[in-house]
Protein backbone atom coordinates (compact mmCIF):
# COMPACT_ATOMS: atom_id res chain seq x y z
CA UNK A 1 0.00 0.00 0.00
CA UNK A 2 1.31 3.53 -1.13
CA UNK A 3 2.05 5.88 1.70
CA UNK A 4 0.74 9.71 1.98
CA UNK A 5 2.74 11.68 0.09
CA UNK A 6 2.36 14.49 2.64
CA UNK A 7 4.24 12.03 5.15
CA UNK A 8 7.11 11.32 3.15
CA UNK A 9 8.26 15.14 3.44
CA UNK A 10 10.83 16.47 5.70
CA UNK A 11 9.61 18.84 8.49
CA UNK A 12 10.29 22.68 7.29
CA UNK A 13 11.05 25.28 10.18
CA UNK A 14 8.24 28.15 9.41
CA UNK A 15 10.15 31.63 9.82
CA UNK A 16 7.00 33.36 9.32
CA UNK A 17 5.35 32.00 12.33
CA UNK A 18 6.19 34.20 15.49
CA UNK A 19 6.80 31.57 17.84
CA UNK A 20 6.77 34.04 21.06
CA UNK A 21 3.03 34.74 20.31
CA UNK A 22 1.88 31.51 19.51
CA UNK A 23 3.52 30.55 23.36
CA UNK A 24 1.72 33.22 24.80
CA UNK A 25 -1.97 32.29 23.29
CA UNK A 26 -1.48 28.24 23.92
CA UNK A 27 -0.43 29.67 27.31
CA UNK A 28 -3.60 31.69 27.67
CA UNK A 29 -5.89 28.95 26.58
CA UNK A 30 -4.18 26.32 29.16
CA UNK A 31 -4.07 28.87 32.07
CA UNK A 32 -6.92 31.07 31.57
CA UNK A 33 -6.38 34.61 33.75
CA UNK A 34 -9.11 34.30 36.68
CA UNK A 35 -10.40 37.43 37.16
CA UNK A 36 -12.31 36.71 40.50
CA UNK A 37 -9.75 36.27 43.22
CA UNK A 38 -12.16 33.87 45.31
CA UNK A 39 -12.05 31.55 42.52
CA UNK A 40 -8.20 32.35 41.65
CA UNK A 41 -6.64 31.67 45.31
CA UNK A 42 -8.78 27.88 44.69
CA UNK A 43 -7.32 27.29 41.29
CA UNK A 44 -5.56 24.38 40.48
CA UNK A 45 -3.39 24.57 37.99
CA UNK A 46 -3.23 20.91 37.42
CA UNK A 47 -7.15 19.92 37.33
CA UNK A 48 -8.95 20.80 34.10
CA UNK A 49 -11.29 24.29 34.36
CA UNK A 50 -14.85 21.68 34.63
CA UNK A 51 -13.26 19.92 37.46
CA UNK A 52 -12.05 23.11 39.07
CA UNK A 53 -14.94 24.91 38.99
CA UNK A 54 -17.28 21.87 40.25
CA UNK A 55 -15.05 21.35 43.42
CA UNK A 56 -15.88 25.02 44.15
CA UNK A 57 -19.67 24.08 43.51
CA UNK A 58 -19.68 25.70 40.30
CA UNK A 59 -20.96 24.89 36.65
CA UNK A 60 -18.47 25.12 34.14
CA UNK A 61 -21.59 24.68 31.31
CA UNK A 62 -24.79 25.76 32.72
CA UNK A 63 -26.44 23.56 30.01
CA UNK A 64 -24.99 20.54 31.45
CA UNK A 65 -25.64 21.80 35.68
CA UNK A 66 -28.95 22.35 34.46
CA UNK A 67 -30.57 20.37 31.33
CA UNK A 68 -33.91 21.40 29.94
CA UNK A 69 -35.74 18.25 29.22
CA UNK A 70 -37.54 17.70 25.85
CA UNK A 71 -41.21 18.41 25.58
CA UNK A 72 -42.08 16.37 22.57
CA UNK A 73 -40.19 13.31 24.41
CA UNK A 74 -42.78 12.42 27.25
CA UNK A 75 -42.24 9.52 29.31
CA UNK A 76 -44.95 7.04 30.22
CA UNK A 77 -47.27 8.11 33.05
CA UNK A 78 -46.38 5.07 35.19
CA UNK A 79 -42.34 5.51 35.05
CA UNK A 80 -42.95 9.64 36.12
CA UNK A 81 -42.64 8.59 39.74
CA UNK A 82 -39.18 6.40 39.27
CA UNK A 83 -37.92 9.66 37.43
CA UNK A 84 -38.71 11.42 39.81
CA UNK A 85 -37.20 9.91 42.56
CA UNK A 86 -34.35 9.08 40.27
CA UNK A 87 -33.71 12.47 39.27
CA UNK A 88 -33.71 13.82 43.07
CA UNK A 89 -31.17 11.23 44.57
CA UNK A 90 -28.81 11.85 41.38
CA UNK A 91 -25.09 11.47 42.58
CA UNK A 92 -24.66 15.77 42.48
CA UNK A 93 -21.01 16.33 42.63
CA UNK A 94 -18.84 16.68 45.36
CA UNK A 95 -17.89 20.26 46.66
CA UNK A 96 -14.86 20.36 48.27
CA UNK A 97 -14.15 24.20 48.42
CA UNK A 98 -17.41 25.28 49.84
CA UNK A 99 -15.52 28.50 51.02
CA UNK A 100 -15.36 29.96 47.35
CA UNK A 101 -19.36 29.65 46.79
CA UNK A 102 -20.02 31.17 50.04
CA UNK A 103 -17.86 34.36 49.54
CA UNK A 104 -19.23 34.76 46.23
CA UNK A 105 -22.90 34.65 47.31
CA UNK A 106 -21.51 37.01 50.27
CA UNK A 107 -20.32 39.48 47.30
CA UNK A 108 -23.29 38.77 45.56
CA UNK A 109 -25.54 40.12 48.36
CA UNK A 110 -23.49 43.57 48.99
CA UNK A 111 -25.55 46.48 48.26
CA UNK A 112 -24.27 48.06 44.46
CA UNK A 113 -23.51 51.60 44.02
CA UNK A 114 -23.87 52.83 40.64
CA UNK A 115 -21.17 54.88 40.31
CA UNK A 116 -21.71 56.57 36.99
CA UNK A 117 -20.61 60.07 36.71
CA UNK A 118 -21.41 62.50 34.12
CA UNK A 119 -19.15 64.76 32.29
CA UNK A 120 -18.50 68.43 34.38
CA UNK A 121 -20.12 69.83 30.94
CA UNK A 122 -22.71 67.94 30.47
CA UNK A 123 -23.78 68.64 34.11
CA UNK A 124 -23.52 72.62 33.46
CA UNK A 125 -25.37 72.09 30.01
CA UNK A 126 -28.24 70.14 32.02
CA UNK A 127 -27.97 72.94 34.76
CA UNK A 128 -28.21 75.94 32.33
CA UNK A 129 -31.15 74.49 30.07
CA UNK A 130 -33.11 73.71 33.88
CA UNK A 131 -32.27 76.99 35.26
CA UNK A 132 -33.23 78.66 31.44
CA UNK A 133 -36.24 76.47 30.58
CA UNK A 134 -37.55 74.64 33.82
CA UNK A 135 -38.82 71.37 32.06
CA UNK A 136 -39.73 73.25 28.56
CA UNK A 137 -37.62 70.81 26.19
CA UNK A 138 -38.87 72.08 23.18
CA UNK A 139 -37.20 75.67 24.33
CA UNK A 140 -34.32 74.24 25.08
CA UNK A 141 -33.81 72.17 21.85
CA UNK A 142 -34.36 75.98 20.32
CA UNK A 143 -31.66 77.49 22.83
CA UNK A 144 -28.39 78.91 22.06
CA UNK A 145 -26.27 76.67 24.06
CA UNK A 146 -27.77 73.89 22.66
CA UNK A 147 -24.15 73.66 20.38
CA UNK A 148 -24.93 69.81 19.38
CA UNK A 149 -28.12 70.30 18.14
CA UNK A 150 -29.66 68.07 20.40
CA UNK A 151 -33.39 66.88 19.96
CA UNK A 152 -36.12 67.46 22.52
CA UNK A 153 -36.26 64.07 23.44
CA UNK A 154 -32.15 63.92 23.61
CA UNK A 155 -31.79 66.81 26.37
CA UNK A 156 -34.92 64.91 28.44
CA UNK A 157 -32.83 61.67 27.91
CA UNK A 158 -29.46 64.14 29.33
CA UNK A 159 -31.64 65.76 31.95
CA UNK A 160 -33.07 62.39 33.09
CA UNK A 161 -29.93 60.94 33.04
CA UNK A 162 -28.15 63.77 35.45
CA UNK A 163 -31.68 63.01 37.63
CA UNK A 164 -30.38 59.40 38.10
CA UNK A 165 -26.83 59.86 38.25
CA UNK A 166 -27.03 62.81 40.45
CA UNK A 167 -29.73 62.77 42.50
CA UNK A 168 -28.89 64.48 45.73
CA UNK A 169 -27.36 67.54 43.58
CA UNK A 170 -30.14 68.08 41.54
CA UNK A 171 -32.59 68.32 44.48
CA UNK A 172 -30.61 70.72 45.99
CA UNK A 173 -29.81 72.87 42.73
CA UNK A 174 -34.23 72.79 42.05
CA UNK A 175 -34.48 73.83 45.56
CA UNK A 176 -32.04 76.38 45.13
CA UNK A 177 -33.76 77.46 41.51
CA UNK A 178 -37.08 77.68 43.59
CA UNK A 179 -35.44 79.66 46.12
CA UNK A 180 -34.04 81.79 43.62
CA UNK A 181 -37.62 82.54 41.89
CA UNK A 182 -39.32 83.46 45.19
CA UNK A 183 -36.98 85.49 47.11
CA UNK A 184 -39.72 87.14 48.85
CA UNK A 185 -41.35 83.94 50.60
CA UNK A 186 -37.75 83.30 51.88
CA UNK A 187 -37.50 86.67 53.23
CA UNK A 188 -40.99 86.58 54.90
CA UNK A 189 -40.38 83.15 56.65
């Protein structure tokens, strides 16, 4: 029987491949960076990322932790019992760094701050068009400061935006607007 032909050549050293970056992604794809450092103080190096991550009582393929059964595929009415039972003393998998699952539900539960921030200009454009227009967006879509042309609807989106992002400062910059528009009712009380 003939061999390959591709065999029978010698082995050619490719000069065009850059062997430093083909190290680094091989590299990368056997030790991935763990970005949690729960899970990356419980890493073994030496256990595959599925067995790794189901000691720590994770699921490396959610499809597989959980399976969605077919509908068209019914079983009989009289096994539905068995499978049950079946189902509910399945051999789950052992967890042997319980530790990692319970600081990540502990992280999990903290309270999250949004810190979003908006741009010192875009807080003095929303400020001028509120202290201009009150909540008139058509006026301010016609003002002068309006430089990008922005849409009604845009400059609510803005204003509604520094409403969410800034809450506490925009209370007290309408409260100082209102006390700015009745300086007589301040001066009476």
């Amino acid at each position: 029987m003939p061999k390959a032909k591709k065999n029978s050549h010698r082995k050619k050293y490719d000069y065009d491949k850059d062997r430093k970056k083909q190290k680094k992604q091989f590299m990368k794809k056997d030790k991935p960076r763990i970005e949690d450092i729960n899970i990356r103080h419980a890493w073994d190096n030496y256990k595959t990322s599925n067995k790794n991550l189901e000691d720590m009582g994770l699921a490396f393929d959610p499809n597989h932790a959980l399976p969605i059964g077919n509908p068209k595929v019914r079983p009989p009415a009289d096994l539905l019992p068995v499978l049950h039972v079946a189902l509910t003393t399945a051999a789950s998998p052992v967890v042997t760094k319980p530790y990692v699952l319970r600081k990540l539900e502990e992280e999990a539960s903290q309270p999250f701050e949004d810190d979003k921030s908006l741009s010192r200009d875009l807080i003095d454009f929303v400020q001028h068009m509120l202290r201009e227009h009150q909540e008139d967006y058509k006026a301010m879509a016609r003002d002068e400061k309006n430089y990008y042309q922005d849409t009604p609807k845009q400059i609510r989106r803005k204003v509604n935006e520094y409403k969410r992002c800034h809450a506490k400062h925009y209370a007290a910059f309408i409260q100082s607007l209102a006390a700015n528009a009745n300086p007589q009712s301040s001066t009476q009380l």
